[in-house]
N, C-alpha and C. Protein backbone atom coordinates (compact mmCIF):
# COMPACT_ATOMS: atom_id res chain seq x y z
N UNK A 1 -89.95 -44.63 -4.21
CA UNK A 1 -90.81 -43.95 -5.15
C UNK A 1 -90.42 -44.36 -6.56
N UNK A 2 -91.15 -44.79 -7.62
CA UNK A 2 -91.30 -44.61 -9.17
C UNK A 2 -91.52 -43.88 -9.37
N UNK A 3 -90.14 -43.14 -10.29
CA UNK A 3 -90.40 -41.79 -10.83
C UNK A 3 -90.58 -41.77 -12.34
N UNK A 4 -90.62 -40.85 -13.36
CA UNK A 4 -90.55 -40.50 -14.33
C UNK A 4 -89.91 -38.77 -14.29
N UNK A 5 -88.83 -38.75 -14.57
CA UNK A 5 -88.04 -37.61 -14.35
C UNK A 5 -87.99 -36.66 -15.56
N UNK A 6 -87.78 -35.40 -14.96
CA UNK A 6 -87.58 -34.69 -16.12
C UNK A 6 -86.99 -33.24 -15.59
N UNK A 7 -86.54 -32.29 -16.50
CA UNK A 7 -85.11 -31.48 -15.79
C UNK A 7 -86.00 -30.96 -14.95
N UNK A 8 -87.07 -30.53 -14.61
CA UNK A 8 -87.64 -29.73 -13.20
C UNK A 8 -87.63 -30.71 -11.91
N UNK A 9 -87.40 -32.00 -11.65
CA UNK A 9 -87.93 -33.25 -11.16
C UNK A 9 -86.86 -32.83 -9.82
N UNK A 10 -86.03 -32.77 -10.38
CA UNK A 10 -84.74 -32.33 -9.02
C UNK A 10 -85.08 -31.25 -7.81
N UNK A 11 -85.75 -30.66 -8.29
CA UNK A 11 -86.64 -29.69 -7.11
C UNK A 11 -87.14 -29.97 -6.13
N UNK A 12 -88.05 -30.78 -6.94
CA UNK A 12 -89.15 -31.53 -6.19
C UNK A 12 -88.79 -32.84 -5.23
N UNK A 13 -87.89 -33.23 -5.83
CA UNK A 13 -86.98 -34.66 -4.86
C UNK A 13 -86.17 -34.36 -3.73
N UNK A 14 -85.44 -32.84 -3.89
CA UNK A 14 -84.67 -32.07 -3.32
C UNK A 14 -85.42 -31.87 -1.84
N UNK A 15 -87.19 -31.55 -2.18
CA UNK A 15 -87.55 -30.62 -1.41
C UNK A 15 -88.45 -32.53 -0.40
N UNK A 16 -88.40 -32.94 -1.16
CA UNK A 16 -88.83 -34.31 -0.13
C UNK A 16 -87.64 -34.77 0.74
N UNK A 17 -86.53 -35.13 0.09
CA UNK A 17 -85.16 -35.43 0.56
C UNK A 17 -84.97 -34.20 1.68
N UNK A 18 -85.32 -32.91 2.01
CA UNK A 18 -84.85 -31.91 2.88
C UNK A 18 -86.00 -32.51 4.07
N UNK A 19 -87.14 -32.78 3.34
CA UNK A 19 -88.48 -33.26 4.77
C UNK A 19 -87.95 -34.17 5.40
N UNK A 20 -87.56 -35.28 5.09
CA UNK A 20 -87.15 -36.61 5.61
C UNK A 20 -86.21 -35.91 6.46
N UNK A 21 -84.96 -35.32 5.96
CA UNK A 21 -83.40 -34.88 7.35
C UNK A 21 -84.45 -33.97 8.12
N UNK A 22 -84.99 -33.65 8.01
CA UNK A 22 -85.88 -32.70 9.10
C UNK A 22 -86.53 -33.76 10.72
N UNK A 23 -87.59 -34.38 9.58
CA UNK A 23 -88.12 -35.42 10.24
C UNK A 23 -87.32 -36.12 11.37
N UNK A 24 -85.88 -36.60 10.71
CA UNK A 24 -85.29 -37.61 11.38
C UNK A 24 -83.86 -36.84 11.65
N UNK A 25 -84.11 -35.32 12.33
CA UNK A 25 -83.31 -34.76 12.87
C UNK A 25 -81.92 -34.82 12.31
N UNK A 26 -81.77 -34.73 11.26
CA UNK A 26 -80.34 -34.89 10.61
C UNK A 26 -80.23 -33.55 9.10
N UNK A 27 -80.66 -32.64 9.70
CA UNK A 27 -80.62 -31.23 9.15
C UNK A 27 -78.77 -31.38 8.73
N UNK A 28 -78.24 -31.56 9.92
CA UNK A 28 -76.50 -31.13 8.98
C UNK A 28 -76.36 -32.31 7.93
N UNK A 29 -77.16 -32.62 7.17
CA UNK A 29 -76.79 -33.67 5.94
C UNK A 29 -77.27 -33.01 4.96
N UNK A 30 -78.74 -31.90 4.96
CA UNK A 30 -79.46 -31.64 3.82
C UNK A 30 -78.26 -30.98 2.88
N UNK A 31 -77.77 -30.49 2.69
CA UNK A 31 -76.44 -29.74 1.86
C UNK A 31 -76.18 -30.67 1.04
N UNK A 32 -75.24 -31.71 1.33
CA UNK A 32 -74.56 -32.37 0.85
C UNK A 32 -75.60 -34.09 0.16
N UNK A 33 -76.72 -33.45 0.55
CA UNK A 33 -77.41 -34.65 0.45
C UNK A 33 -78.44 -34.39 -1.06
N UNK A 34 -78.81 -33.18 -0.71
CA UNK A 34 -79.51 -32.39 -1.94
C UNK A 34 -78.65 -32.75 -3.34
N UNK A 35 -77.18 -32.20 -3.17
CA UNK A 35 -76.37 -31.82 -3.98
C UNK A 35 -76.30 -33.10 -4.62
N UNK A 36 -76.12 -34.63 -3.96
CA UNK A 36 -75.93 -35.53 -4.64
C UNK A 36 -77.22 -35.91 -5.15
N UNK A 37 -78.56 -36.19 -4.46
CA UNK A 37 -79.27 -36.29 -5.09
C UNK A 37 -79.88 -35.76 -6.42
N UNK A 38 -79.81 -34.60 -6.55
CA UNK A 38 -79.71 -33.88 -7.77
C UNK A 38 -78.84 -34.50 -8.91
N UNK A 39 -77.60 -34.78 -8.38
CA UNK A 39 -76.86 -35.35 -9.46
C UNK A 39 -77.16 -36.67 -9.94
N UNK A 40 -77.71 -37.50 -9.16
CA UNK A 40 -78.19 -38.82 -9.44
C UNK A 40 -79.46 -38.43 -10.63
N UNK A 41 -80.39 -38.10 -10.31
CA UNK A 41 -81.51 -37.69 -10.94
C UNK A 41 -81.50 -36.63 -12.40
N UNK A 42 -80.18 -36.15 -12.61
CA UNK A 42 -79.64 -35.25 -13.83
C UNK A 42 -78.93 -36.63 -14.37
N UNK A 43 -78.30 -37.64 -13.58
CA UNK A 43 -77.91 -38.70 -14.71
C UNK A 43 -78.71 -39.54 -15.47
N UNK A 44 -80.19 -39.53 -14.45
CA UNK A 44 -80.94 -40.22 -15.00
C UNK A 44 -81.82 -39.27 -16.24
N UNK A 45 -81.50 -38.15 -16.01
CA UNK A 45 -82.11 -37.63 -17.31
C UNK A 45 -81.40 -37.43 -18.14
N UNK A 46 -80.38 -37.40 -18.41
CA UNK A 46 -79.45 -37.68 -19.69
C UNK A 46 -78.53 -38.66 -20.02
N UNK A 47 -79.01 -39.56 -19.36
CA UNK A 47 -78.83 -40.87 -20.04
C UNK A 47 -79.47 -41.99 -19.97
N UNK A 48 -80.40 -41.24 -19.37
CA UNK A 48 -81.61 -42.69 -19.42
C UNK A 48 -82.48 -42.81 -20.26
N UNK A 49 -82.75 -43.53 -21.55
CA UNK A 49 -83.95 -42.84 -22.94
C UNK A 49 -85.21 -42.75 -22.12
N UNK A 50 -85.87 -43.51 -21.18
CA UNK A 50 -87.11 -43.36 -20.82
C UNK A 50 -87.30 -42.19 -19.29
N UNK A 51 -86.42 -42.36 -19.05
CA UNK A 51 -86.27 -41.54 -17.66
C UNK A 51 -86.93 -42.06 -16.59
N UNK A 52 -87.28 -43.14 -16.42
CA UNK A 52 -87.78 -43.45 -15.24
C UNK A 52 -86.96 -44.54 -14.40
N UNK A 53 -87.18 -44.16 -13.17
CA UNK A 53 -86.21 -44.28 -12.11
C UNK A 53 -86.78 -44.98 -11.22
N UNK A 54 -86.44 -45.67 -9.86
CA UNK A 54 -87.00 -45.93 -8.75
C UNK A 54 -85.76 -44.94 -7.50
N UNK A 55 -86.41 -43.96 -6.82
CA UNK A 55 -85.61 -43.45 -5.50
C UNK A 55 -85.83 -44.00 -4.16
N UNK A 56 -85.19 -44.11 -3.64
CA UNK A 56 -84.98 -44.87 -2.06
C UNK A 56 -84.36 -43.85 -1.22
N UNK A 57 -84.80 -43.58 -0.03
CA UNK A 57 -84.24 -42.50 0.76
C UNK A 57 -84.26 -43.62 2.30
N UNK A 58 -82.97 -43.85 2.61
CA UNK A 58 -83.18 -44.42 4.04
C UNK A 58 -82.15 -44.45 4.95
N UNK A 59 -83.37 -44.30 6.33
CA UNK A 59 -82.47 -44.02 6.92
C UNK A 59 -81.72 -44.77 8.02
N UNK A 60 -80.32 -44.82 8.22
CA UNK A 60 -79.45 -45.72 8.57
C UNK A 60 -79.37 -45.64 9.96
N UNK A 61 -78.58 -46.26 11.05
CA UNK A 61 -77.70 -46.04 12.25
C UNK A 61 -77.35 -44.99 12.11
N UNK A 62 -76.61 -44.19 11.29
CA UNK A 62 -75.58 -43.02 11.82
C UNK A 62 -75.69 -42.58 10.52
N UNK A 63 -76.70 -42.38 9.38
CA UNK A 63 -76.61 -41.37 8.86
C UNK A 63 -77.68 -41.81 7.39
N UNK A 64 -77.37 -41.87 6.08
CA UNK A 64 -78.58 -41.71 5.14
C UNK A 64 -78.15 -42.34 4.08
N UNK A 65 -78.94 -43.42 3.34
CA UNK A 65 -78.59 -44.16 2.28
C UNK A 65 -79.73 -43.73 1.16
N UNK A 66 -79.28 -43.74 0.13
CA UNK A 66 -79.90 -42.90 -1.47
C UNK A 66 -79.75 -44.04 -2.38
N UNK A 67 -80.11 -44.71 -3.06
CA UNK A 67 -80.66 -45.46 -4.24
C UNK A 67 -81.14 -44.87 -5.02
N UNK A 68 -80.64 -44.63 -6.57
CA UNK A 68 -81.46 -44.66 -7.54
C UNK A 68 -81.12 -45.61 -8.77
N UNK A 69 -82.09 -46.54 -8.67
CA UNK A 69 -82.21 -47.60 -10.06
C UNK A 69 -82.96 -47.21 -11.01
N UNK A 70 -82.28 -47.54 -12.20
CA UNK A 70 -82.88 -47.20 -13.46
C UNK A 70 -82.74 -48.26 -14.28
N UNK A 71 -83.35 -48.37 -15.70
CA UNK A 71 -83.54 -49.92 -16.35
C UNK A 71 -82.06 -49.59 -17.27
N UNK A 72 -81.44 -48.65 -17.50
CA UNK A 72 -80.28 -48.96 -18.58
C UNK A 72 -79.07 -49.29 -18.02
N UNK A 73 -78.55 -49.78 -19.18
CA UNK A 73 -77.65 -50.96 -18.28
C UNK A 73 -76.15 -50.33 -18.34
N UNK A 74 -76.41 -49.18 -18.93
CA UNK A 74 -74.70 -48.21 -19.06
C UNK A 74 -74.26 -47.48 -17.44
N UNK A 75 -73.26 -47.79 -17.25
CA UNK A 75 -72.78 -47.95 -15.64
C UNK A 75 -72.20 -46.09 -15.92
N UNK A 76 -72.57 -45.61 -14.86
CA UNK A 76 -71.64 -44.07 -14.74
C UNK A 76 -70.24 -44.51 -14.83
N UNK A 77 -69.17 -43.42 -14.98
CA UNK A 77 -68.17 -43.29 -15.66
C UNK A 77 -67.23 -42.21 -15.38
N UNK A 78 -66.11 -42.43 -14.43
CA UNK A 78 -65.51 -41.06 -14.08
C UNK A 78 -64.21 -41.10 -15.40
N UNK A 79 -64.69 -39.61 -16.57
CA UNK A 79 -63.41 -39.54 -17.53
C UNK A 79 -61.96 -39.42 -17.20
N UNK A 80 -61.24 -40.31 -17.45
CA UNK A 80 -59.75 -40.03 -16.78
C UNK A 80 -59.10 -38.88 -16.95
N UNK A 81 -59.48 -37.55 -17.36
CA UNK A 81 -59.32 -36.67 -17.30
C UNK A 81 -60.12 -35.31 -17.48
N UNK A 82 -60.72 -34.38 -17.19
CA UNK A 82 -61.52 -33.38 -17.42
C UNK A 82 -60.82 -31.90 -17.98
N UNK A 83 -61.42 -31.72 -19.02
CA UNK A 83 -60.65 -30.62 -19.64
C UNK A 83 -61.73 -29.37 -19.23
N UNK A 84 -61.23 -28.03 -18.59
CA UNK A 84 -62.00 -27.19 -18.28
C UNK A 84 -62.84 -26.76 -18.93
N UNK A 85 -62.73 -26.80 -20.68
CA UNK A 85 -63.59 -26.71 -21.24
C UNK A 85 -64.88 -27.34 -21.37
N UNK A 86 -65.01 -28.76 -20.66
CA UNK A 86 -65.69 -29.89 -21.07
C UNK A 86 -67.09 -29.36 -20.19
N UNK A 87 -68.02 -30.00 -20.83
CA UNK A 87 -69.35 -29.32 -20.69
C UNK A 87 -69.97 -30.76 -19.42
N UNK A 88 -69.83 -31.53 -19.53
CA UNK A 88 -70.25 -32.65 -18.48
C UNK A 88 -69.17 -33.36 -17.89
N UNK A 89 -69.33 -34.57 -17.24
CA UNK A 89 -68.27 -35.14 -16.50
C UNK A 89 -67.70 -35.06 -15.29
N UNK A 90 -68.64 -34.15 -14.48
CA UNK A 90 -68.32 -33.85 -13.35
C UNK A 90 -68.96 -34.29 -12.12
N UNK A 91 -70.19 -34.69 -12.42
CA UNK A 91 -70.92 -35.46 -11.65
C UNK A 91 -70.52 -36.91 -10.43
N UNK A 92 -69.66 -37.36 -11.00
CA UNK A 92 -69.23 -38.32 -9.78
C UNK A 92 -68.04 -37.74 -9.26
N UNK A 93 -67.04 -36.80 -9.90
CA UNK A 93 -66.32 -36.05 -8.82
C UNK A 93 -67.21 -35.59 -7.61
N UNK A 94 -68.12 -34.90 -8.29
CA UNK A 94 -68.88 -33.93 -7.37
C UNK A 94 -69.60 -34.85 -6.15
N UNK A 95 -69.94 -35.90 -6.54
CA UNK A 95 -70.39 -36.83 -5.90
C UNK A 95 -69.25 -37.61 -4.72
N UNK A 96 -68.19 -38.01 -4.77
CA UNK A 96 -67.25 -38.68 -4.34
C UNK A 96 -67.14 -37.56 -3.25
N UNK A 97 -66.62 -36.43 -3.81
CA UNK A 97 -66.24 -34.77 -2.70
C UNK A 97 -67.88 -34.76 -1.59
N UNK A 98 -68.94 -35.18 -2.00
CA UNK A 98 -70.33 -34.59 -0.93
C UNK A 98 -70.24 -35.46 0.15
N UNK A 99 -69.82 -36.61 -0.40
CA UNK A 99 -70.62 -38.22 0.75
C UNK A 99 -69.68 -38.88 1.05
N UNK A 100 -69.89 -39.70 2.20
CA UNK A 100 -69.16 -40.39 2.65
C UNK A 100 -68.34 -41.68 2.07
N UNK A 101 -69.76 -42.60 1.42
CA UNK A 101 -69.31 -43.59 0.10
C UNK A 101 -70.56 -43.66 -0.46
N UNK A 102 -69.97 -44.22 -1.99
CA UNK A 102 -71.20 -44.43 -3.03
C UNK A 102 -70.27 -45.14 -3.78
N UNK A 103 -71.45 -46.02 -4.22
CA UNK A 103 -71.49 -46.98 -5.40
C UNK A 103 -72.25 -47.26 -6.52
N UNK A 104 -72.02 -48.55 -6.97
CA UNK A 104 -72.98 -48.65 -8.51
C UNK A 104 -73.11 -50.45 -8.49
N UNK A 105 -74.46 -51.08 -8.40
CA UNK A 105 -74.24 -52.14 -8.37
C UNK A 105 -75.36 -52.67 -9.41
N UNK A 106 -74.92 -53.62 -10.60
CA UNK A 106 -75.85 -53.87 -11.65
C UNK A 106 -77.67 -54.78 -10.80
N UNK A 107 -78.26 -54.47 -11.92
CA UNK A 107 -79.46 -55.04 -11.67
C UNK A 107 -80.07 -56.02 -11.39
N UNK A 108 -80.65 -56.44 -11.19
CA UNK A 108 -81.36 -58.35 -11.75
C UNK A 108 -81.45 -58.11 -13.46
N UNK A 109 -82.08 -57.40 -13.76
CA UNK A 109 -82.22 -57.14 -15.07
C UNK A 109 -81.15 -56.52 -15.83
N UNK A 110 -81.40 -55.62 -16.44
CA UNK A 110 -80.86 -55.19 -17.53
C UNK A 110 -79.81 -53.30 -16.87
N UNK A 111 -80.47 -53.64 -15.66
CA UNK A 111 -80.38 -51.75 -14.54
C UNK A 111 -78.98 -51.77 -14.32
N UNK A 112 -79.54 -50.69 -13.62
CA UNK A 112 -78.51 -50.74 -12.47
C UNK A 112 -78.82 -49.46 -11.19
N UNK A 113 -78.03 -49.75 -9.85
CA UNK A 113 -78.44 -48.96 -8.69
C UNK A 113 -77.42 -48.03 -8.90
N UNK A 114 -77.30 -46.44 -8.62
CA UNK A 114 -76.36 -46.07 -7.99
C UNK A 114 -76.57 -45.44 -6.83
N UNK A 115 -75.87 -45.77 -5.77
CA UNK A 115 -76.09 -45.04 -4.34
C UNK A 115 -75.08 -44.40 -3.90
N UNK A 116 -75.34 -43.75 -2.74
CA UNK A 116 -74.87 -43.08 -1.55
C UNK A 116 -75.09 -43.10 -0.05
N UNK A 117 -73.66 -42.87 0.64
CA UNK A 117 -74.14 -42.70 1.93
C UNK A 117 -74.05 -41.34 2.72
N UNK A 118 -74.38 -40.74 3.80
CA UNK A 118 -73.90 -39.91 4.05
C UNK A 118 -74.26 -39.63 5.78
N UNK A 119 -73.25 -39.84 6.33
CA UNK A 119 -73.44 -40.64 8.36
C UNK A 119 -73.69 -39.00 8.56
N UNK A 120 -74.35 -39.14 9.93
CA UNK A 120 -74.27 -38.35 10.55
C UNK A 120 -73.60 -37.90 11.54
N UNK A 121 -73.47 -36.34 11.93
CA UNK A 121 -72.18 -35.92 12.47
C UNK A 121 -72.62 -35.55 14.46
């Protein structure tokens, strides 16, 4: 899907991403699958100037692969330290703790992908 995102957009991706584990019988993923997707789609709205995205939802041998490419070319970023006070920065912890593995791999262009996996149990 080509998206154009915006802070309500996570709902709505949430609630497609829950149809698909339904569909393809993999209900014990929606949790952990929501949670990252959401976070992918909150990075792309605050730090992407245009907000538009491409999402990929697919599904694997043994469990669920997530893509989201966007055109800016600034790579996510885990801060080497998080101060409790700090208002962001938590997003690829949170991410690393849901899924099995995820990555970030640059574009043809100017993008970049970041994904996830998450097998089934």
């Amino acid at each position: 899907m080509s998206l154009t995102v915006s802070e309500h957009s996570a709902r709505h991706i949430r609630r497609i991403v829950r149809s698909l584990l339904a569909e393809w019988d993999m209900t014990e993923l929606t949790d952990a699958m929501e949670l990252a997707v959401t976070e992918l789609v909150a990075n792309v709205v605050r730090h992407v100037p245009d907000r538009r995205c491409t999402l990929l939802v697919r599904r694997l041998a043994a469990g669920v692969r997530v893509e989201v490419a966007d055109g800016s070319p600034r790579l996510p970023q885990t801060p080497p330290e998080l101060s409790p006070e700090a208002e962001g920065g938590r997003g690829l912890v949170l991410l690393d703790a849901l899924v099995d593995k995820w990555g970030v791999v640059r574009g043809p262009l100017n993008g970049k992908t970041v994904w996830f996996e998450c097998g089934a149990t």
